[in-house]
Protein backbone atom coordinates (compact mmCIF):
# COMPACT_ATOMS: atom_id res chain seq x y z
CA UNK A 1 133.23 158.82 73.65
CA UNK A 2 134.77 158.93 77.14
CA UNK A 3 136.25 155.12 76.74
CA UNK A 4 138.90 156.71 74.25
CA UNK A 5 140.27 159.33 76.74
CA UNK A 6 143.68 157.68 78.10
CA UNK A 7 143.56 156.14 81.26
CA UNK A 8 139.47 157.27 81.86
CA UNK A 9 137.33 154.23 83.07
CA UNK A 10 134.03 153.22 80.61
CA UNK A 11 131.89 155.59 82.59
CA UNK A 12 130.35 156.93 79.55
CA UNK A 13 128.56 153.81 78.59
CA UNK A 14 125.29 153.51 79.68
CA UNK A 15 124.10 150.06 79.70
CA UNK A 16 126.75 148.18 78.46
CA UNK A 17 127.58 146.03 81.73
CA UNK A 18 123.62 145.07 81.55
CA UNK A 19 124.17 144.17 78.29
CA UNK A 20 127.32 142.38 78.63
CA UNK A 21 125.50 140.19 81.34
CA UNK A 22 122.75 139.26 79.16
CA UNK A 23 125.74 138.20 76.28
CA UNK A 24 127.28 136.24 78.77
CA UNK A 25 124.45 134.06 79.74
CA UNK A 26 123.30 133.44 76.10
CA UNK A 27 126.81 132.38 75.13
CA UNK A 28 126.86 129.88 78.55
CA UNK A 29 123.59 128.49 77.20
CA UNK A 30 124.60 128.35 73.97
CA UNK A 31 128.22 126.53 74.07
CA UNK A 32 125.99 123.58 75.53
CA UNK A 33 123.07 123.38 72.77
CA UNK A 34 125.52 123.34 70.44
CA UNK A 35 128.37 120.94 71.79
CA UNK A 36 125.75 118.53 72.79
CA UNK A 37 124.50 119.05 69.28
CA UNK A 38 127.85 118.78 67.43
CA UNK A 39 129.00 115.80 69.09
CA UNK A 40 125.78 114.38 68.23
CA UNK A 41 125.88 115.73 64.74
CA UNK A 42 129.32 114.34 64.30
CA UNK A 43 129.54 118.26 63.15
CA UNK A 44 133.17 119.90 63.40
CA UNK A 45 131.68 123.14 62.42
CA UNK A 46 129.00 123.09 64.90
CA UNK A 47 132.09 121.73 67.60
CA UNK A 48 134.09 124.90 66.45
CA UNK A 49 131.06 127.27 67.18
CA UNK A 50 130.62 125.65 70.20
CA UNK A 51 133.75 126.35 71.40
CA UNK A 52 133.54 130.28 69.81
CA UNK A 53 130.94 130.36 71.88
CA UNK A 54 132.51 128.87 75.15
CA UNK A 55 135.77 131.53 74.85
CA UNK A 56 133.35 134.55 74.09
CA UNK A 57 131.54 133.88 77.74
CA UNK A 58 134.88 134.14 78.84
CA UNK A 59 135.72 137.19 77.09
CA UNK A 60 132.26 138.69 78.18
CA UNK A 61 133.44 137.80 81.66
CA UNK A 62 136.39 139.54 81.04
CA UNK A 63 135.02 142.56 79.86
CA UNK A 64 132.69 142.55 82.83
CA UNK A 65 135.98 142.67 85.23
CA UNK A 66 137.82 145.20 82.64
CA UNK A 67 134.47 147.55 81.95
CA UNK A 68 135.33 149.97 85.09
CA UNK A 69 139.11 150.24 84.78
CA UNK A 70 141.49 152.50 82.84
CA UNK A 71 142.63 152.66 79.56
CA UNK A 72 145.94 150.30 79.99
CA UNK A 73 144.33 147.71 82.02
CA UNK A 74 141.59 147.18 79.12
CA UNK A 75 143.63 147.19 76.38
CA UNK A 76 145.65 144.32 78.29
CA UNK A 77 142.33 142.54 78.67
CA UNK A 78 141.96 143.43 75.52
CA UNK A 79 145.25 141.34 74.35
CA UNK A 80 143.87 138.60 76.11
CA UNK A 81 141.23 138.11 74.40
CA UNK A 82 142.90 138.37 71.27
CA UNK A 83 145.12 136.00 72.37
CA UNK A 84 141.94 133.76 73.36
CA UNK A 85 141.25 134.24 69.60
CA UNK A 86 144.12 133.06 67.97
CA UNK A 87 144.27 130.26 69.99
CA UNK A 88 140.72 128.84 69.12
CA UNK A 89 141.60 130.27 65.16
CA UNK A 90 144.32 127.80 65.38
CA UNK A 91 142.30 125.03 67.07
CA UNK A 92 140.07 124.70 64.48
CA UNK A 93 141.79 124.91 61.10
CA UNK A 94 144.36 122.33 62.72
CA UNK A 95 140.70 120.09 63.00
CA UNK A 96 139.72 121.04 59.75
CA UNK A 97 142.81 119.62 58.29
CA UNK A 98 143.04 116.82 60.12
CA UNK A 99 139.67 116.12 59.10
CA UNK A 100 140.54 115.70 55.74
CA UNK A 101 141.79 111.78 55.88
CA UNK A 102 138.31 111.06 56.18
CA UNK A 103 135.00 110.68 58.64
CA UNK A 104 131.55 109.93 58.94
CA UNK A 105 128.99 112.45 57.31
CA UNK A 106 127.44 114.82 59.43
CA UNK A 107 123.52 114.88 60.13
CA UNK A 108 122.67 117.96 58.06
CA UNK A 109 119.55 118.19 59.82
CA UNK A 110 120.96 118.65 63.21
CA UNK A 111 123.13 120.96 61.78
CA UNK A 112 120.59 123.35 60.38
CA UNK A 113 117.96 123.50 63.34
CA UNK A 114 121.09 124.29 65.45
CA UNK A 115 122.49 126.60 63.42
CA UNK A 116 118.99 128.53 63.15
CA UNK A 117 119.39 128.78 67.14
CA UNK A 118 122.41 130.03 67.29
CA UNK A 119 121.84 132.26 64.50
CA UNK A 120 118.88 134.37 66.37
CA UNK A 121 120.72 134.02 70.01
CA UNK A 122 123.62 135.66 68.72
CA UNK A 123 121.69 138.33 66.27
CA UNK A 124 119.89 139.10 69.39
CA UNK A 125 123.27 139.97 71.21
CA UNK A 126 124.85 141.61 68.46
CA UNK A 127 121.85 143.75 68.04
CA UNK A 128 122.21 145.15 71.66
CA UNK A 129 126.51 145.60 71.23
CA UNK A 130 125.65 147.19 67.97
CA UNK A 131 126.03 150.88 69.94
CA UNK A 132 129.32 149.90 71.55
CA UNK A 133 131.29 148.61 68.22
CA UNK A 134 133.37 152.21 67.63
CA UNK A 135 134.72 152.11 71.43
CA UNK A 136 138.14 151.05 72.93
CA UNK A 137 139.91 147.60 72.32
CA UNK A 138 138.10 145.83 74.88
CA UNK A 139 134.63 146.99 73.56
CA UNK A 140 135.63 146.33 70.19
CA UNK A 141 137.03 142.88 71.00
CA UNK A 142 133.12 142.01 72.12
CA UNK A 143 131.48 143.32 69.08
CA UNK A 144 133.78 141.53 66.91
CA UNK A 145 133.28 138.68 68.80
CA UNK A 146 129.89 138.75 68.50
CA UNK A 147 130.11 140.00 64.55
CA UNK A 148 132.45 136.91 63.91
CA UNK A 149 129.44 134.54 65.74
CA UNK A 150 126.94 135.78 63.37
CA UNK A 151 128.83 135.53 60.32
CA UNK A 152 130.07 131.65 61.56
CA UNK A 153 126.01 130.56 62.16
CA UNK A 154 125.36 131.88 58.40
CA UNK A 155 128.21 129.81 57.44
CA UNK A 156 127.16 126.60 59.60
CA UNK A 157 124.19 127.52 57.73
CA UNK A 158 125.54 126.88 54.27
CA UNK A 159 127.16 123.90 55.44
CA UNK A 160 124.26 122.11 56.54
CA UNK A 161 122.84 122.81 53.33
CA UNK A 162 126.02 121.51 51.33
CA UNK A 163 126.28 118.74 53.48
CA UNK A 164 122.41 117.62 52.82
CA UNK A 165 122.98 118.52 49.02
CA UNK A 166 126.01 116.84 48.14
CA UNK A 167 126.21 114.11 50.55
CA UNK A 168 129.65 115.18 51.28
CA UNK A 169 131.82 116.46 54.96
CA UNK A 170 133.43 118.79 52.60
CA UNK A 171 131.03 121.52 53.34
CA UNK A 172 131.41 121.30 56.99
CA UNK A 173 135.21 121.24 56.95
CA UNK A 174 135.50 124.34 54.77
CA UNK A 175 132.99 126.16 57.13
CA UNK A 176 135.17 125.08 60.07
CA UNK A 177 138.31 126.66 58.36
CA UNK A 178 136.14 129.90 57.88
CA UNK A 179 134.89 130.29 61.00
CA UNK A 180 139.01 129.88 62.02
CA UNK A 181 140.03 132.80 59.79
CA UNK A 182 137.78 134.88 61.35
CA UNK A 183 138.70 134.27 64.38
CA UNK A 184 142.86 135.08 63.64
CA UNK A 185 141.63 138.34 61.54
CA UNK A 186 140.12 139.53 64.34
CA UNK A 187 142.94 138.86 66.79
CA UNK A 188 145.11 140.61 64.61
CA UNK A 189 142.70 143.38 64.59
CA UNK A 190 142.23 143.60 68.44
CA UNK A 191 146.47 143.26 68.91
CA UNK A 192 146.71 145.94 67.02
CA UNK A 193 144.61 148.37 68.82
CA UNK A 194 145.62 147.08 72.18
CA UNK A 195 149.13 147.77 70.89
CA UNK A 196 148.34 151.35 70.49
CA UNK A 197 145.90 152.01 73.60
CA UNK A 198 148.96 150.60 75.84
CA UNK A 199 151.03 153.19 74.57
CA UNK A 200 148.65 156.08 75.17
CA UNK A 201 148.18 154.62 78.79
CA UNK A 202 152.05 154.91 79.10
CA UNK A 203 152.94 157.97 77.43
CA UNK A 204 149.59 159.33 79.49
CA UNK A 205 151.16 157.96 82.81
């Protein structure tokens, strides 16, 4: 693929700025169903997706700005993003464990129906980056993204269901603390091959 050649813009990828556009506004829509719905919910795992989904508009924006641009400038983008990542990973595990002394239960129900939405919003968009997964840092920053979103509404998922079932917040904290490893294996993952895509665009310059 043309994104891998050092320093060549992402000419060689048909549709993906269409695509990234339609990822963007679903994650905007999104991060307010489901804070509205977490708050309400008293939900810290629906909060936490919330906010996933908040930082990936941002990193869709990004890659938006980034898409046309050589090799160097997308992998620091790319770093960005990761950093993004961390960041939120961090966020939410130090919630998690704060949540431990205690709290009210969560309202599985809310939980679930939102969960379900977020679930088929973000298959939707994962579907369409599906083609774009094997490209450069940047491109692979989205898809994991995007991977990471699916695999955190299965998990809210489960939670809802644990929470309903055992009449305990222990569900939704350990989901929370999931959906934060996720997020710092993947920004580990995306440092990495930023690391090495900035020092292709150097030794190439």
């Amino acid at each position: 693929m043309g994104a891998k050649c050092c320093g060549t813009p992402i000419q060689a990828a048909p549709g993906y700025s269409r695509v990234l556009w339609i990822a963007l506004a679903v994650n905007a829509a999104m991060f307010v169903v489901e804070v509205v719905a977490g708050l309400f919910a008293g939900s810290l795992s629906l909060q936490a997706d919330a906010l996933d989904f908040l930082g990936d508009a941002g990193n869709y924006a990004l890659s938006l700005w980034a898409a046309s641009r050589a090799l160097g400038v997308r992998a620091h983008v790319a770093t960005i993003k990761g950093v993004t990542m961390g960041l939120f990973g961090l966020w939410v595990l130090t919630r998690a464990v704060l949540g431990l002394a205690g709290g009210e239960l969560p309202h599985a129900e809310v939980m679930g129906a939102t969960g379900v939405a977020a679930l088929i919003a973000n298959f939707a968009v994962a579907v369409l980056l599906y083609r774009y997964r094997d490209g450069d840092s940047n491109m692979r920053s989205v898809w994991l993204c995007t991977r990471n979103d699916v695999l955190g509404n299965l998990a809210v998922l489960l939670a809802a269901s644990g929470v309903l079932a055992l009449g305990s917040r222990w569900p939704d904290l350990l989901v929370a603390a999931l959906i934060s490893g996720l997020a710092l294996v993947s920004a580990v993952q995306i440092f990495a091959q930023a690391r090495q895509e900035q020092r292709r665009s150097r030794a190439s310059g």
